[in-house]
C-alpha atoms as a PDB file:
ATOM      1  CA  UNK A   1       3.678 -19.214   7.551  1.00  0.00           C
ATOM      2  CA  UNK A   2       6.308 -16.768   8.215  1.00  0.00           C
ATOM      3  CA  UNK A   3       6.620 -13.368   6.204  1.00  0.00           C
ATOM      4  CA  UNK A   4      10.613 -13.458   5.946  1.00  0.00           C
ATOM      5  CA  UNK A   5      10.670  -9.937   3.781  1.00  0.00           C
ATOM      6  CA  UNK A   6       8.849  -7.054   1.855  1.00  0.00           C
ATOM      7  CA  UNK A   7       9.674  -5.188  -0.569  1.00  0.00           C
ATOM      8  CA  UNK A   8       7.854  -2.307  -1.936  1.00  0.00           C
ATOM      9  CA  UNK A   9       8.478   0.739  -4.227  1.00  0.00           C
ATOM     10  CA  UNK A  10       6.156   2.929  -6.292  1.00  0.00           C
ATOM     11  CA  UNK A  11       5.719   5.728  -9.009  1.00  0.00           C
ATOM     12  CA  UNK A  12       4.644   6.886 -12.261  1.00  0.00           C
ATOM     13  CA  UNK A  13       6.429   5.663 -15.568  1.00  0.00           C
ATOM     14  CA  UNK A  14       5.995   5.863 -18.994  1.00  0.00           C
ATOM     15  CA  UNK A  15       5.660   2.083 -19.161  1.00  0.00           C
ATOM     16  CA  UNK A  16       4.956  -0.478 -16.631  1.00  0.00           C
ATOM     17  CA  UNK A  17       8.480  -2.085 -17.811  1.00  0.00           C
ATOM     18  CA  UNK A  18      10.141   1.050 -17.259  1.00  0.00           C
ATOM     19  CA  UNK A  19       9.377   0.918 -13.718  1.00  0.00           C
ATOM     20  CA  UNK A  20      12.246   0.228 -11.411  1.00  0.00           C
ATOM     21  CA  UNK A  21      13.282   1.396  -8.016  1.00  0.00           C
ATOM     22  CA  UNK A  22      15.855   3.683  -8.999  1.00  0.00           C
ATOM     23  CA  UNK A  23      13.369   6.047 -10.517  1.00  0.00           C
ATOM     24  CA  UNK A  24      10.217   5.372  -8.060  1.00  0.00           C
ATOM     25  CA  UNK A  25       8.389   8.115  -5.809  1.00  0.00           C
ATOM     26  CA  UNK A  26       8.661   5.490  -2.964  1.00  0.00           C
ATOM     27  CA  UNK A  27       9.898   2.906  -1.308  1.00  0.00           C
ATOM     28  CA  UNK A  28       8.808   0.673   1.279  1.00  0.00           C
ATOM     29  CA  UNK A  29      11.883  -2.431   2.366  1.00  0.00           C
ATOM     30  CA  UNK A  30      11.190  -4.816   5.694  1.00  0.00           C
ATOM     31  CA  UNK A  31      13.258  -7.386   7.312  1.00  0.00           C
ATOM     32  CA  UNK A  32      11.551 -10.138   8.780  1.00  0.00           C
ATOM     33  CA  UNK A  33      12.339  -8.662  12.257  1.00  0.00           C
ATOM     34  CA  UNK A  34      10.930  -4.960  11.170  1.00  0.00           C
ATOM     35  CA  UNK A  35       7.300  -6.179   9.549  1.00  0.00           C
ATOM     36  CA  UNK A  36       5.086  -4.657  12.569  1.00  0.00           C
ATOM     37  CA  UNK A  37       2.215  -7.344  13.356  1.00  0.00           C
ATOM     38  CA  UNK A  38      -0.603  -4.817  12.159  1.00  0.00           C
ATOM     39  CA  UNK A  39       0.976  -5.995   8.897  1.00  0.00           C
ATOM     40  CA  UNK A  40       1.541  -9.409   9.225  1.00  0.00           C
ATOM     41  CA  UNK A  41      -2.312  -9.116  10.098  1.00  0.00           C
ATOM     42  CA  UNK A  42      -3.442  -6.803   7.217  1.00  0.00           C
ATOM     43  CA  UNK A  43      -1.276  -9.702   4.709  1.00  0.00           C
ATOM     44  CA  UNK A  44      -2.900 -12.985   6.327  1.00  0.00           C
ATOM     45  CA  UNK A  45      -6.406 -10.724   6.095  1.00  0.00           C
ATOM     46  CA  UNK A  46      -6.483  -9.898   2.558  1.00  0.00           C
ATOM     47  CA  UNK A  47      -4.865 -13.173   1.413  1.00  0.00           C
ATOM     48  CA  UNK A  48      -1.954 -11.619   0.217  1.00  0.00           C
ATOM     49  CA  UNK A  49      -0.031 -14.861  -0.319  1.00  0.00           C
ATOM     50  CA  UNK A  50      -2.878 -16.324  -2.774  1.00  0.00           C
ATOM     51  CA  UNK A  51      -2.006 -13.135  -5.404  1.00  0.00           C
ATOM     52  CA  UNK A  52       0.369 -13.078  -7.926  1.00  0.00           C
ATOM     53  CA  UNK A  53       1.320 -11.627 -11.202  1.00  0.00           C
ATOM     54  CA  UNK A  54       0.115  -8.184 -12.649  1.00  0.00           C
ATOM     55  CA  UNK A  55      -3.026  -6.501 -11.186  1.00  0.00           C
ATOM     56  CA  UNK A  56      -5.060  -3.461 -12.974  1.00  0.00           C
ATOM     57  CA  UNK A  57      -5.194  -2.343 -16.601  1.00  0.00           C
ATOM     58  CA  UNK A  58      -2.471  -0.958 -18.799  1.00  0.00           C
ATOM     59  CA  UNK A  59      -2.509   2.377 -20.716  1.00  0.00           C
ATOM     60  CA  UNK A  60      -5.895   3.707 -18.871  1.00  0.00           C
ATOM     61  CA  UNK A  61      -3.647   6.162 -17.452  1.00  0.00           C
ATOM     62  CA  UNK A  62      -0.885   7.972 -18.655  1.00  0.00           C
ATOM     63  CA  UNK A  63       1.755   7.969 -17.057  1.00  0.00           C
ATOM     64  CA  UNK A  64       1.337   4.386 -15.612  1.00  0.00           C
ATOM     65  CA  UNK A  65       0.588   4.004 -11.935  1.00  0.00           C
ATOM     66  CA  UNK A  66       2.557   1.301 -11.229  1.00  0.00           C
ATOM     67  CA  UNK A  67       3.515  -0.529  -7.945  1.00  0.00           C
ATOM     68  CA  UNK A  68       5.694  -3.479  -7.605  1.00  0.00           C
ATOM     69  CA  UNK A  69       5.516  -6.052  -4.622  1.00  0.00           C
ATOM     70  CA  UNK A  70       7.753  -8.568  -3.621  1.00  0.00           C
ATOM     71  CA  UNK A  71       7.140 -10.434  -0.629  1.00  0.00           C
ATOM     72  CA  UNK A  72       9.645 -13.266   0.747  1.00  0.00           C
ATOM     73  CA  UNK A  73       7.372 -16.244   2.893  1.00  0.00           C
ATOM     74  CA  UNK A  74       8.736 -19.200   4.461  1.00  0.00           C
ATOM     75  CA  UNK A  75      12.058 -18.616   2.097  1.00  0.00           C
ATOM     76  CA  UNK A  76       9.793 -18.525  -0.876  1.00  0.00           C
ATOM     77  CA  UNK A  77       9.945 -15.197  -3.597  1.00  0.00           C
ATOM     78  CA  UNK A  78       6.672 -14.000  -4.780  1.00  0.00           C
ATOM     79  CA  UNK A  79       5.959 -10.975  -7.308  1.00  0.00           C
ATOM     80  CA  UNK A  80       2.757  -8.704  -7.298  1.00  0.00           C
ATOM     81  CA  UNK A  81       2.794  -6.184  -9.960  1.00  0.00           C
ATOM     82  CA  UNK A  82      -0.191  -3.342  -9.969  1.00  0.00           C
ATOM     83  CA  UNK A  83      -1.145  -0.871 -12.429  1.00  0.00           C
ATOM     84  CA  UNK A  84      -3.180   1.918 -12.290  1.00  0.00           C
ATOM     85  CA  UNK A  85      -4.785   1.218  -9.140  1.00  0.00           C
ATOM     86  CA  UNK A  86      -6.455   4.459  -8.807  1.00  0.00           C
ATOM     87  CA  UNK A  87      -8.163   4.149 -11.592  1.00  0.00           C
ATOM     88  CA  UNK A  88      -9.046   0.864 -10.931  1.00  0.00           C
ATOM     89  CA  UNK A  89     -10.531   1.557  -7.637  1.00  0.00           C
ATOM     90  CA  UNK A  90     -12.354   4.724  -8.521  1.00  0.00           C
ATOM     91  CA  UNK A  91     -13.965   2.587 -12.637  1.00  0.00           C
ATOM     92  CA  UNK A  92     -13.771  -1.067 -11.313  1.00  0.00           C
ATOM     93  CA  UNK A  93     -15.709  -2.765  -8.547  1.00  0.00           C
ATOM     94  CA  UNK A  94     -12.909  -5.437  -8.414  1.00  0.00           C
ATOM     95  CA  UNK A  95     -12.216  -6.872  -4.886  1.00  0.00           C
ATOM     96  CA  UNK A  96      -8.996  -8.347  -5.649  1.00  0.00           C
ATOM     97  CA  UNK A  97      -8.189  -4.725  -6.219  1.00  0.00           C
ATOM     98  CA  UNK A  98      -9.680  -3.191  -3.503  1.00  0.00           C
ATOM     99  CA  UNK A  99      -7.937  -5.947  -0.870  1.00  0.00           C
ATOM    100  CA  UNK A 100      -4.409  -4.736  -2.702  1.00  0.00           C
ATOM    101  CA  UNK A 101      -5.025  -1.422  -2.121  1.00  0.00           C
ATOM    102  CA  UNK A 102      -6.523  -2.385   1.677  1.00  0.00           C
ATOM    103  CA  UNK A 103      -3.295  -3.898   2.252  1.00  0.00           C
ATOM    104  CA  UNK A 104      -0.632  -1.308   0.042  1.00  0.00           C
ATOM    105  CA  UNK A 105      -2.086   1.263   2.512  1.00  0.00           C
ATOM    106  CA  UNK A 106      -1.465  -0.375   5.526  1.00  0.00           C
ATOM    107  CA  UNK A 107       1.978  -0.832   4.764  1.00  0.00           C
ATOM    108  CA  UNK A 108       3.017   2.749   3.352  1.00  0.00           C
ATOM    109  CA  UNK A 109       0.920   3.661   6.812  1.00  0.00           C
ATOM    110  CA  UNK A 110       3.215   1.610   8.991  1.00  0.00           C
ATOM    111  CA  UNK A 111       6.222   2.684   7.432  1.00  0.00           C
ATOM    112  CA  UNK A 112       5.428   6.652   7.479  1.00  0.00           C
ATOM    113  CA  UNK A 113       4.994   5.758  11.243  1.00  0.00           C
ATOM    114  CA  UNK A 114       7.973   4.028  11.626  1.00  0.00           C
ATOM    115  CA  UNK A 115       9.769   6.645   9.799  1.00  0.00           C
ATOM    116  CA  UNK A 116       8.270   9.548  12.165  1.00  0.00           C
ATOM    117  CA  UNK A 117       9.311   7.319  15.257  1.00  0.00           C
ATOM    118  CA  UNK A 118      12.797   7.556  14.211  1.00  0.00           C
ATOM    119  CA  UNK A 119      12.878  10.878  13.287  1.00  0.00           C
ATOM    120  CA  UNK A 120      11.894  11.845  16.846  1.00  0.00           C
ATOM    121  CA  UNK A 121      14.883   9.836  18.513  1.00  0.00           C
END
């Protein structure tokens, strides 16, 4: 099962629909070749590939958390929307949640180090 891409971008919008990458906080894009295996790991862990759809609960927070995943595997497109995980995490005990947010971490944590690494060069 190979993890050909990710793609990953974040922010705060009036509306979940609203939310594009254009007006996000962050953003997170891999190449096969780039996706360090501390993610590959932290995706096969958390059973990444079995999620799909929208995660969280609209319009308990204003403006919307909202994070939007897509994730390319074995030349296959999958879409992971997630809203208001914060809130989620901190009034929920849901562990479909909490293995999203395991995994969102780990990524915006390998990237930041990637990021630094090139910086210093």
């Amino acid at each position: 099962m190979g993890l050909n891409r990710l793609d990953y971008f974040w922010g705060a919008y009036s509306a979940v629909e609203d939310a594009t990458p254009d007006e996000a906080e962050g953003q997170v894009h891999l190449a096969e070749d780039e996706i360090p295996a501390s993610l590959v790991e932290s995706f096969r862990e958390e059973e990444i590939s079995r999620l799909s759809g929208e995660y969280g609960r609209r319009g308990v927070g204003k403006p919307e958390q909202v994070e939007k995943l897509r994730y390319v595997q074995d030349d296959s497109e999958h879409k992971i929307v997630v809203v208001n995980r914060a809130i989620m995490l901190f009034k929920t005990d849901d562990p479909i949640m909490r293995r999203l947010h395991r995994f969102i971490e780990t990524m915006k944590s390998e990237a930041a180090s990637e990021e630094s690494t090139q910086d210093s060069h």
